[in-house]
C-alpha atoms as a PDB file:
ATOM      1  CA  UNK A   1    -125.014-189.112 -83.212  1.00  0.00           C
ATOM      2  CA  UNK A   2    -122.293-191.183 -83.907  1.00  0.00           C
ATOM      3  CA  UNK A   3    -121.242-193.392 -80.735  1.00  0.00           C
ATOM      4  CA  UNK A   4    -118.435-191.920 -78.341  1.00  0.00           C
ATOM      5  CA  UNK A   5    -114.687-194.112 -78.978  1.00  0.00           C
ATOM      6  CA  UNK A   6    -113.768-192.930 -75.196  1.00  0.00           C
ATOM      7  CA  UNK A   7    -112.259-189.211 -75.474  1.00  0.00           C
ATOM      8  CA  UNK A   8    -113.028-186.945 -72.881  1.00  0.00           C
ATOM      9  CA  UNK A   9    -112.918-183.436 -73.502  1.00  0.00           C
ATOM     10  CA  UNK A  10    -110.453-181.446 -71.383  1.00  0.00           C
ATOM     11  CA  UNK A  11    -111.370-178.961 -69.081  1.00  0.00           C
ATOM     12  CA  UNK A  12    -110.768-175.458 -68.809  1.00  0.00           C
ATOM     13  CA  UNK A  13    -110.927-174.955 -72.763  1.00  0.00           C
ATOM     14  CA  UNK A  14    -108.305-172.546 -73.387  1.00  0.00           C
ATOM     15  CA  UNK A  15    -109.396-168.807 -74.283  1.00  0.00           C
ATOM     16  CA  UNK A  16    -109.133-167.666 -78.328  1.00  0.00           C
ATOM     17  CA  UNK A  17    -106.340-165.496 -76.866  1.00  0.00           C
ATOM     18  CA  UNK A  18    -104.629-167.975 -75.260  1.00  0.00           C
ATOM     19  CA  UNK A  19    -104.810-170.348 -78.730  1.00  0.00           C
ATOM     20  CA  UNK A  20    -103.756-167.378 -80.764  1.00  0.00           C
ATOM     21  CA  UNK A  21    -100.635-166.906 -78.737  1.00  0.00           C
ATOM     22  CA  UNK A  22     -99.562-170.336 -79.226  1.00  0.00           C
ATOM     23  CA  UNK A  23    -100.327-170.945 -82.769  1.00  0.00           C
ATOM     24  CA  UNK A  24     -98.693-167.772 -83.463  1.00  0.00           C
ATOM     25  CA  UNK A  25     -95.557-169.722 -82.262  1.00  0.00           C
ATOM     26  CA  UNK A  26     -95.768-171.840 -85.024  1.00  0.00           C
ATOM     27  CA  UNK A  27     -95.697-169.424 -87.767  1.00  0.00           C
ATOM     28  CA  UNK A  28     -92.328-169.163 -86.959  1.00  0.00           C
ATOM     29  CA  UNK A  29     -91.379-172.736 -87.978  1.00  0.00           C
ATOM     30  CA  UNK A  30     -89.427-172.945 -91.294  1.00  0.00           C
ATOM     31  CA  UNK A  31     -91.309-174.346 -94.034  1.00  0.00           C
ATOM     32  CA  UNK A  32     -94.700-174.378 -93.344  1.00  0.00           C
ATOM     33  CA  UNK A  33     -96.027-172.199 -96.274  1.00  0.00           C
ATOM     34  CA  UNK A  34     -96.699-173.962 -99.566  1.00  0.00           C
ATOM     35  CA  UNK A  35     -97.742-173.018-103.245  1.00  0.00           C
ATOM     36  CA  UNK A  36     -99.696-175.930-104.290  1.00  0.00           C
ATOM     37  CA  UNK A  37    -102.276-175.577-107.439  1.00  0.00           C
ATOM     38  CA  UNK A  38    -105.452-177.102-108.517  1.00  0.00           C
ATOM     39  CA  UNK A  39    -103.633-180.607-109.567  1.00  0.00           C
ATOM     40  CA  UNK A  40    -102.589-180.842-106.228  1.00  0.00           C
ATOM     41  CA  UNK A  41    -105.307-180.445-103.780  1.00  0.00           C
ATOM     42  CA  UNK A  42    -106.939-182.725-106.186  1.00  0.00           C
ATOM     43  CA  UNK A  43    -104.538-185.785-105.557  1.00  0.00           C
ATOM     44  CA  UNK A  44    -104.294-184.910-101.922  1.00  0.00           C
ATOM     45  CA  UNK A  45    -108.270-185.243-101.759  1.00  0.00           C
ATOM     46  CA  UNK A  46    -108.612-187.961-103.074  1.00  0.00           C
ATOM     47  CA  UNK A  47    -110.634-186.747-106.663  1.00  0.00           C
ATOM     48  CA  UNK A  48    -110.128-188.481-110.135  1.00  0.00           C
ATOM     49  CA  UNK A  49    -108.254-185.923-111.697  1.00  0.00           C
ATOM     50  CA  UNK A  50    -108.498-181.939-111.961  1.00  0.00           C
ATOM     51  CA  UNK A  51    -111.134-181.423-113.892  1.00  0.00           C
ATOM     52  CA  UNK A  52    -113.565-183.320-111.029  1.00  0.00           C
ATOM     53  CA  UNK A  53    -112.253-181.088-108.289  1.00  0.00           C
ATOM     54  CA  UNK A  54    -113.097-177.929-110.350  1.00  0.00           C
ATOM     55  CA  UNK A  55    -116.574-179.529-110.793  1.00  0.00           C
ATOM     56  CA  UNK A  56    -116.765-179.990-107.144  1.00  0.00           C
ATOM     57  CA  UNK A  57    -116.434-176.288-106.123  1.00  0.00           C
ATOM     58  CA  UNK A  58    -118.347-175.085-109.197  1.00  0.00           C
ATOM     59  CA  UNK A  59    -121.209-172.718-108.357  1.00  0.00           C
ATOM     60  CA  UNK A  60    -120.258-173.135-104.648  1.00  0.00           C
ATOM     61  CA  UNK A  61    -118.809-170.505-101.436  1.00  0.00           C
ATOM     62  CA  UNK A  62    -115.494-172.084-100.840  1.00  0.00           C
ATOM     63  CA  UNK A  63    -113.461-171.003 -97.572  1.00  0.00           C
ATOM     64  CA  UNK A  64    -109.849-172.285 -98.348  1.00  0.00           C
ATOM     65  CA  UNK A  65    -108.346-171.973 -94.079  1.00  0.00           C
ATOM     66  CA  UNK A  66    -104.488-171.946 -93.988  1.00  0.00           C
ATOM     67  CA  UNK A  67    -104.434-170.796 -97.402  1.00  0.00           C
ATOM     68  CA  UNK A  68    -100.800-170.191 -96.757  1.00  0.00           C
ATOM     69  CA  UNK A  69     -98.967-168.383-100.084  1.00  0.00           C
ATOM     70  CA  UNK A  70    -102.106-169.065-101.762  1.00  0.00           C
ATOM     71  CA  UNK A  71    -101.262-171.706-104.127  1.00  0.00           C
ATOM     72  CA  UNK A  72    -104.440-172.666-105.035  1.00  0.00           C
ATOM     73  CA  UNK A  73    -106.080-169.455-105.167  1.00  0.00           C
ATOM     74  CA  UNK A  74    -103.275-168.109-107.599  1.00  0.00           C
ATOM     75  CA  UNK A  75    -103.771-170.992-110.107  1.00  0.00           C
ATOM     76  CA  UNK A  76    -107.488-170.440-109.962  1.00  0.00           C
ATOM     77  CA  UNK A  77    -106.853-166.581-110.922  1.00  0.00           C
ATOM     78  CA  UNK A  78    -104.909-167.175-113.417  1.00  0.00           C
ATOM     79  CA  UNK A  79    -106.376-169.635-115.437  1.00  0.00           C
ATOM     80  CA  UNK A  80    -109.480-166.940-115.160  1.00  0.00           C
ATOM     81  CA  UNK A  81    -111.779-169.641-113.417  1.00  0.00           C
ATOM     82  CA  UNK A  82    -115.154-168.195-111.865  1.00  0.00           C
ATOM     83  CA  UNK A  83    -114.771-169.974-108.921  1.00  0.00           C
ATOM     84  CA  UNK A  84    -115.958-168.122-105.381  1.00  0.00           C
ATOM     85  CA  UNK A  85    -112.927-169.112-103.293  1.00  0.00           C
ATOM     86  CA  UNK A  86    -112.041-166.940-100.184  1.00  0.00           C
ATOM     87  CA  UNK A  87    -108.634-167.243 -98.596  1.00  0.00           C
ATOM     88  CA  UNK A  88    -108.051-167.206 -95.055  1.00  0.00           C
ATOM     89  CA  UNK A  89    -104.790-166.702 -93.249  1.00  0.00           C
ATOM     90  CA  UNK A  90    -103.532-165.503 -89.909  1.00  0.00           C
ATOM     91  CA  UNK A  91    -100.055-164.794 -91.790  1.00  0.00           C
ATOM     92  CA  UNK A  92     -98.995-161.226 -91.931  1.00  0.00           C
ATOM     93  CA  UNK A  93     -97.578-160.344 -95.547  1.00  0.00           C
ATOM     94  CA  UNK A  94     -94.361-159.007 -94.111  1.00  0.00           C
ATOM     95  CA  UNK A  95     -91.592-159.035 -96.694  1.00  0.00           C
ATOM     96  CA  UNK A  96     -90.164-161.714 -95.859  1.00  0.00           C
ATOM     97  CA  UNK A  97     -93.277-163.828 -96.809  1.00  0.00           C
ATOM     98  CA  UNK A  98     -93.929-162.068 -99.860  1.00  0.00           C
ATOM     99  CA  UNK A  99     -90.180-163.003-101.031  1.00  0.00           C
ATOM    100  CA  UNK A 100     -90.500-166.315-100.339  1.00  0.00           C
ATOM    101  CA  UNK A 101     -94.606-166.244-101.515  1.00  0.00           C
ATOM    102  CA  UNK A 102     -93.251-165.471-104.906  1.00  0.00           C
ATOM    103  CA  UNK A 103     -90.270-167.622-105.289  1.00  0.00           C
ATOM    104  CA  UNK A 104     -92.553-170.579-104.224  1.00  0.00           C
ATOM    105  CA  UNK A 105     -95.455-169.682-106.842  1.00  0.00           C
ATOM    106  CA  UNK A 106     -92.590-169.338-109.712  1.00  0.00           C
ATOM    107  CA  UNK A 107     -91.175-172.436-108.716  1.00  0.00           C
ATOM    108  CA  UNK A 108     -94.712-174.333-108.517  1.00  0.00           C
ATOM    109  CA  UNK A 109     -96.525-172.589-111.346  1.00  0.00           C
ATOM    110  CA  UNK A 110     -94.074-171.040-113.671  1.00  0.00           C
ATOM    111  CA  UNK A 111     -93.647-173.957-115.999  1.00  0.00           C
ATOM    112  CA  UNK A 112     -97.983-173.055-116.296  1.00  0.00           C
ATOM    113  CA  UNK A 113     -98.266-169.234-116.485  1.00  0.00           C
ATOM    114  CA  UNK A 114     -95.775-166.377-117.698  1.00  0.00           C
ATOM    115  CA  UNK A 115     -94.371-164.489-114.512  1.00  0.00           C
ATOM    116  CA  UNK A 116     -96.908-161.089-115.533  1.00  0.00           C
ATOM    117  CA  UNK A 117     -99.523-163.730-115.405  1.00  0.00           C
ATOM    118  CA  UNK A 118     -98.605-164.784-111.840  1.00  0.00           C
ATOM    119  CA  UNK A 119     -97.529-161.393-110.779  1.00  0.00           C
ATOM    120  CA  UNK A 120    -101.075-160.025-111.402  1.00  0.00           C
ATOM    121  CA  UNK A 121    -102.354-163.178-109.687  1.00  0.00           C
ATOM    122  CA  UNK A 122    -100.332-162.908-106.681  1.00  0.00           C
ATOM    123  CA  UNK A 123    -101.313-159.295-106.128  1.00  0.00           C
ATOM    124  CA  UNK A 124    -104.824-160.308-106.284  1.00  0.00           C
ATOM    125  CA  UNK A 125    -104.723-162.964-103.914  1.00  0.00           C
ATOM    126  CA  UNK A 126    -102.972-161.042-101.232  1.00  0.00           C
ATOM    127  CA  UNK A 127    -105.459-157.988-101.381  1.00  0.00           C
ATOM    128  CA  UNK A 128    -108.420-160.730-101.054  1.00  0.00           C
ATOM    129  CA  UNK A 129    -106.995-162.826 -98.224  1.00  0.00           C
ATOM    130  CA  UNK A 130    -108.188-162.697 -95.070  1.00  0.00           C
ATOM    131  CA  UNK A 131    -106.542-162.796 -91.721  1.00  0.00           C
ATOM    132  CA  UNK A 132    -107.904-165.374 -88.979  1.00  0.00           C
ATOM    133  CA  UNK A 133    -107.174-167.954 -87.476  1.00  0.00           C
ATOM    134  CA  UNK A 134    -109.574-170.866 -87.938  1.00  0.00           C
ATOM    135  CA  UNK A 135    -110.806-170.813 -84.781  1.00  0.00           C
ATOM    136  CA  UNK A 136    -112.068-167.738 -85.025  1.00  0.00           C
ATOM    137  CA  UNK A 137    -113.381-167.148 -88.267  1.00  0.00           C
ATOM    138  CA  UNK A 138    -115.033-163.935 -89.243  1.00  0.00           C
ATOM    139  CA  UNK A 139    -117.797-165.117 -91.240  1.00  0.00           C
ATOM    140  CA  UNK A 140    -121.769-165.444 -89.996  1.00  0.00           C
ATOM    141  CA  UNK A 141    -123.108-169.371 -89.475  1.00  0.00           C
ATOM    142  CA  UNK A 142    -123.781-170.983 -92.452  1.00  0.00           C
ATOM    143  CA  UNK A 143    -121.603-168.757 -94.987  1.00  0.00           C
ATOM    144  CA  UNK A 144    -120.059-171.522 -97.131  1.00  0.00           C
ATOM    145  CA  UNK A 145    -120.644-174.771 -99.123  1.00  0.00           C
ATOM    146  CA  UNK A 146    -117.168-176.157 -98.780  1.00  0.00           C
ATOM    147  CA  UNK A 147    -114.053-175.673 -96.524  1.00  0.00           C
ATOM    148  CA  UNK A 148    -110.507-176.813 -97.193  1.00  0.00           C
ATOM    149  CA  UNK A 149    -108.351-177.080 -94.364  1.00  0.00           C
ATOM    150  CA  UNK A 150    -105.022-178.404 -96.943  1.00  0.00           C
ATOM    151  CA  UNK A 151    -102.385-179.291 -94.497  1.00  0.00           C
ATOM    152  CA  UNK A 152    -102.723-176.250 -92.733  1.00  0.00           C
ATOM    153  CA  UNK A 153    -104.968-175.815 -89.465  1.00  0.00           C
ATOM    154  CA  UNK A 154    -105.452-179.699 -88.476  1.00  0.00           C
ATOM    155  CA  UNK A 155    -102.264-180.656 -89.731  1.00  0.00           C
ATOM    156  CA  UNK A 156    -100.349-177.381 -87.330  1.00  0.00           C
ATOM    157  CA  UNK A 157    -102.436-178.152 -84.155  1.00  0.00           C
ATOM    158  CA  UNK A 158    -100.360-177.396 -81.640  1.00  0.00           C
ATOM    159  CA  UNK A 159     -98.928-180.276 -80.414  1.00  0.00           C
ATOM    160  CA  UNK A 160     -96.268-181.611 -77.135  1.00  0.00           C
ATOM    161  CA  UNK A 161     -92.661-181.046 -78.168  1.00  0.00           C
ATOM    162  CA  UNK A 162     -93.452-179.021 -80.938  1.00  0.00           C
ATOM    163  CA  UNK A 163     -92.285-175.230 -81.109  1.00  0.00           C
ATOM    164  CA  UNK A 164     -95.710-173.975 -79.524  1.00  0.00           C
ATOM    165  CA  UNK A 165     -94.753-175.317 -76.291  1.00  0.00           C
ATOM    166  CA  UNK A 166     -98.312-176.416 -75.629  1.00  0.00           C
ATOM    167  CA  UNK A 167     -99.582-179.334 -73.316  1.00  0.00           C
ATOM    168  CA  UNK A 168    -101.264-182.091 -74.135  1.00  0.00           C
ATOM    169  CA  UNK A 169    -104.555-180.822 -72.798  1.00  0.00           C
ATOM    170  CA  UNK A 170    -104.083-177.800 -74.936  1.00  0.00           C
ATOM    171  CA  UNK A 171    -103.454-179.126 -77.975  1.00  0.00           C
ATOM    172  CA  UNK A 172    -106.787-181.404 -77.644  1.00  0.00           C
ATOM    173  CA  UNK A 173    -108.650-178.232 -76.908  1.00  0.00           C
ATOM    174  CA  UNK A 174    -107.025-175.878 -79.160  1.00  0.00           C
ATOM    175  CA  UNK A 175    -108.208-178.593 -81.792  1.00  0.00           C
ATOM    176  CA  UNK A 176    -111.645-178.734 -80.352  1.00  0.00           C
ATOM    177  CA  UNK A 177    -112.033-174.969 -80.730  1.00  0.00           C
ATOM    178  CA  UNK A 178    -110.370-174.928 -84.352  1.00  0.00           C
ATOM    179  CA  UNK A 179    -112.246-177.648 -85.645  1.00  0.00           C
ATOM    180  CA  UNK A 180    -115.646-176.035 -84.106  1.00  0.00           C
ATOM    181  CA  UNK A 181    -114.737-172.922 -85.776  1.00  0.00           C
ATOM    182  CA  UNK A 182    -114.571-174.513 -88.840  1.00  0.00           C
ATOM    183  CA  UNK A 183    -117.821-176.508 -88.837  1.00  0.00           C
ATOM    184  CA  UNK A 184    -119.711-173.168 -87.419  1.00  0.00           C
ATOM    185  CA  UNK A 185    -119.736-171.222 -90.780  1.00  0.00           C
ATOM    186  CA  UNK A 186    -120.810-173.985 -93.450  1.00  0.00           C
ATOM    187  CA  UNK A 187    -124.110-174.190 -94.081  1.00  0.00           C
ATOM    188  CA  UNK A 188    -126.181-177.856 -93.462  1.00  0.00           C
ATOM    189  CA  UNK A 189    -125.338-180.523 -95.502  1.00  0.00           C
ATOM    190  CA  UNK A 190    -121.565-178.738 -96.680  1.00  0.00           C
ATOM    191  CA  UNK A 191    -118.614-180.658 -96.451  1.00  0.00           C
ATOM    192  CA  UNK A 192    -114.761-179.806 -94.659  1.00  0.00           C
ATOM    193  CA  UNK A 193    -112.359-181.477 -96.564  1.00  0.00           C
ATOM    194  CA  UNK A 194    -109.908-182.161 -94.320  1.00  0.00           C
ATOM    195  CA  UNK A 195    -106.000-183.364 -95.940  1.00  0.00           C
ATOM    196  CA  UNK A 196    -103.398-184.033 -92.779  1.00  0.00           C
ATOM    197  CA  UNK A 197    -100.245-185.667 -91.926  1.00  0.00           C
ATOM    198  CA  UNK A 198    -101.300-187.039 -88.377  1.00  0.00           C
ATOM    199  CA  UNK A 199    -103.621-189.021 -89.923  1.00  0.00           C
ATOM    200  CA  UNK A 200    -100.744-191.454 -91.663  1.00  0.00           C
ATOM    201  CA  UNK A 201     -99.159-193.463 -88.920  1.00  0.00           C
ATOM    202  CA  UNK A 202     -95.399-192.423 -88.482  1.00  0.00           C
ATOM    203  CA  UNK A 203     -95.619-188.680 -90.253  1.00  0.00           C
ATOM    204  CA  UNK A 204     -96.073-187.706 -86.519  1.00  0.00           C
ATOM    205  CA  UNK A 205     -93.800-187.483 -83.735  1.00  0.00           C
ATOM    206  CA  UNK A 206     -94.718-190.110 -81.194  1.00  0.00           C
ATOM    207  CA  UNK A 207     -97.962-190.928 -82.921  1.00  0.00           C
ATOM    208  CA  UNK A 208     -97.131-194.303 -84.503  1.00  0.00           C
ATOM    209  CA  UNK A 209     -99.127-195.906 -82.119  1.00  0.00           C
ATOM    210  CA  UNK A 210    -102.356-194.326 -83.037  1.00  0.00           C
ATOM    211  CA  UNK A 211    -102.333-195.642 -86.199  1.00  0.00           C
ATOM    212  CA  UNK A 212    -105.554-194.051 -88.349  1.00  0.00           C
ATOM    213  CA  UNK A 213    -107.070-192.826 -85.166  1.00  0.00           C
ATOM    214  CA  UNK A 214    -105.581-189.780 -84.184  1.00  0.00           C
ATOM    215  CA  UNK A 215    -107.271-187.487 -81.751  1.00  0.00           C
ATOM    216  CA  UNK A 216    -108.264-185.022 -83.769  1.00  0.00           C
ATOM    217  CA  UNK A 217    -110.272-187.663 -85.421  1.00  0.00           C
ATOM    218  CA  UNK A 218    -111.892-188.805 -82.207  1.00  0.00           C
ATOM    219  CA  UNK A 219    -112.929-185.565 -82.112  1.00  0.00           C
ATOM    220  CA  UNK A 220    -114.672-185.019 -85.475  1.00  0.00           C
ATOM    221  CA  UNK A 221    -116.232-188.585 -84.979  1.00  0.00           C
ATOM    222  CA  UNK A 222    -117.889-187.513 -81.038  1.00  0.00           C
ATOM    223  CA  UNK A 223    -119.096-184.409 -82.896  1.00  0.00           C
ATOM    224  CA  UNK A 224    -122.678-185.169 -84.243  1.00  0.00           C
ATOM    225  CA  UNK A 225    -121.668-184.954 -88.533  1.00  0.00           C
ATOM    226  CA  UNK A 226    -120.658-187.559 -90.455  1.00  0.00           C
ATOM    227  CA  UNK A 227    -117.032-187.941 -91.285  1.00  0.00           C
ATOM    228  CA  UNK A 228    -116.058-190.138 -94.183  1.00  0.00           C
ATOM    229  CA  UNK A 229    -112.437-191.199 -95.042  1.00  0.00           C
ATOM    230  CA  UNK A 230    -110.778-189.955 -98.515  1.00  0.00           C
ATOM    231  CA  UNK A 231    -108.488-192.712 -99.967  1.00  0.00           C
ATOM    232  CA  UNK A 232    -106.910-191.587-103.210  1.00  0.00           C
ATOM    233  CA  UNK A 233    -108.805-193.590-106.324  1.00  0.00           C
ATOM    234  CA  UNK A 234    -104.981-194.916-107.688  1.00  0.00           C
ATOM    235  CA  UNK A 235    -103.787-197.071-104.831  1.00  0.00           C
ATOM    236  CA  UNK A 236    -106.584-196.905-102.181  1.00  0.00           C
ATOM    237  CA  UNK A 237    -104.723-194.872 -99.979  1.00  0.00           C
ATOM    238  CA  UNK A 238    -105.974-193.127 -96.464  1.00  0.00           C
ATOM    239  CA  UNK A 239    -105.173-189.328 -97.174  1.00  0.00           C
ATOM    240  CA  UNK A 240    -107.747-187.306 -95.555  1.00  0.00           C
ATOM    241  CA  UNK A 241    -111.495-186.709 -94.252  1.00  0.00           C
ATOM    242  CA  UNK A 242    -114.395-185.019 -95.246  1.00  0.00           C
ATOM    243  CA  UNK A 243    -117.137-183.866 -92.499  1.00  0.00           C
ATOM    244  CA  UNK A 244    -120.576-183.148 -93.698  1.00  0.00           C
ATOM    245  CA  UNK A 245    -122.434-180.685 -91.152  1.00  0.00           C
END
């Protein structure tokens, strides 16, 4: 067990209720839904290229959490890839997000795939995804190999001064429960690759201070599995974590 840095868990843990009601405040921020490929989520993790990242989630259950417009998922499709990668979402696919789901994937993809390529792909995706939140995941213990949490659940914690209104004791919690839920369905010995903003000093408001020991990294390193640091291979870069259960 990995020693304790000092963080004390607050108490009373806020219901999945309560956490849904503020998180669902933050779908309402501008901006928070991205269309990022393959090539992508392989720099942001910190692999040597592509082609290792593919290799990576190669004959493996992959749970991609705050799969957002499904980026990832709709490059995978459409470069016909036999990858087992399940998307999970709390977004509902109103048409609003579909309109901007498909300007995003034309913008990020196009220059890759013809538009009836994509189209197909983006139909696909959105009858596959499935609606949770990531602290309440609807999966049985030990259903997947790998989880990706890309900028999404980490990274839109709730957090003081942000649109969700939440305290400070919340947001710790909240992240508690989310990052439980996450860890609960991968099987021993898988990995959550972890890629988030308040782990680079300055990206968050009022976190400077912290430097590369944000909370919600006090509280992957007080929970029992090992957490190793992902610095991207071309400048040495700190740019995410990876917790093996």
């Amino acid at each position: 067990m990995p020693e304790d840095q000092g963080y004390d868990a607050p108490t009373p843990q806020p219901t999945s209720t309560d956490a849904d009601q503020l998180l669902a405040r933050l779908e309402k921020k501008p901006g928070t839904q991205t269309a990022r490929g393959l090539r992508e989520h392989a720099h942001m993790l910190g692999f040597e290229n592509e082609a290792a990242f593919i290799q990576e989630l190669q004959g493996k259950k992959v749970a991609d959490v705050g799969s957002g417009y499904g980026g990832l998922e709709i490059d995978i499709i459409a470069r016909g890839l036999p990858l087992d990668v399940t998307p999970i979402s709390p977004r509902a696919q109103d048409k609003l997000f579909l309109t901007g789901q498909r300007n995003a994937i034309m913008r990020q993809l196009g220059r890759l795939y013809t538009s009836e390529t994509l189209d197909a792909a983006i139909k696909t995706y959105n009858e596959q995804v499935v609606h949770a939140y990531a602290h309440d995941l609807p999966f049985p213990d030990e259903s997947f190999d790998i989880m990706l949490d890309i900028l999404a659940a980490t990274h839109y914690t709730p957090k003081p001064g942000d649109i969700s209104g939440a305290s400070e004791a919340e947001s710790r919690a909240i992240y508690q429960k989310t990052f439980a839920g996450m860890i609960r369905p991968l099987k021993r010995g898988g990995k959550l690759y972890i890629k988030a903003d308040c782990f680079i000093p300055g990206l968050s408001k009022g976190r400077e201070a912290e430097g590369n020991n944000p909370w919600e990294l006090q509280i992957m390193r007080v929970s029992g599995h090992r957490v190793d640091e992902i610095h991207r291979p071309s400048d040495g870069f700190f740019t995410g974590v990876v917790v093996t259960k």
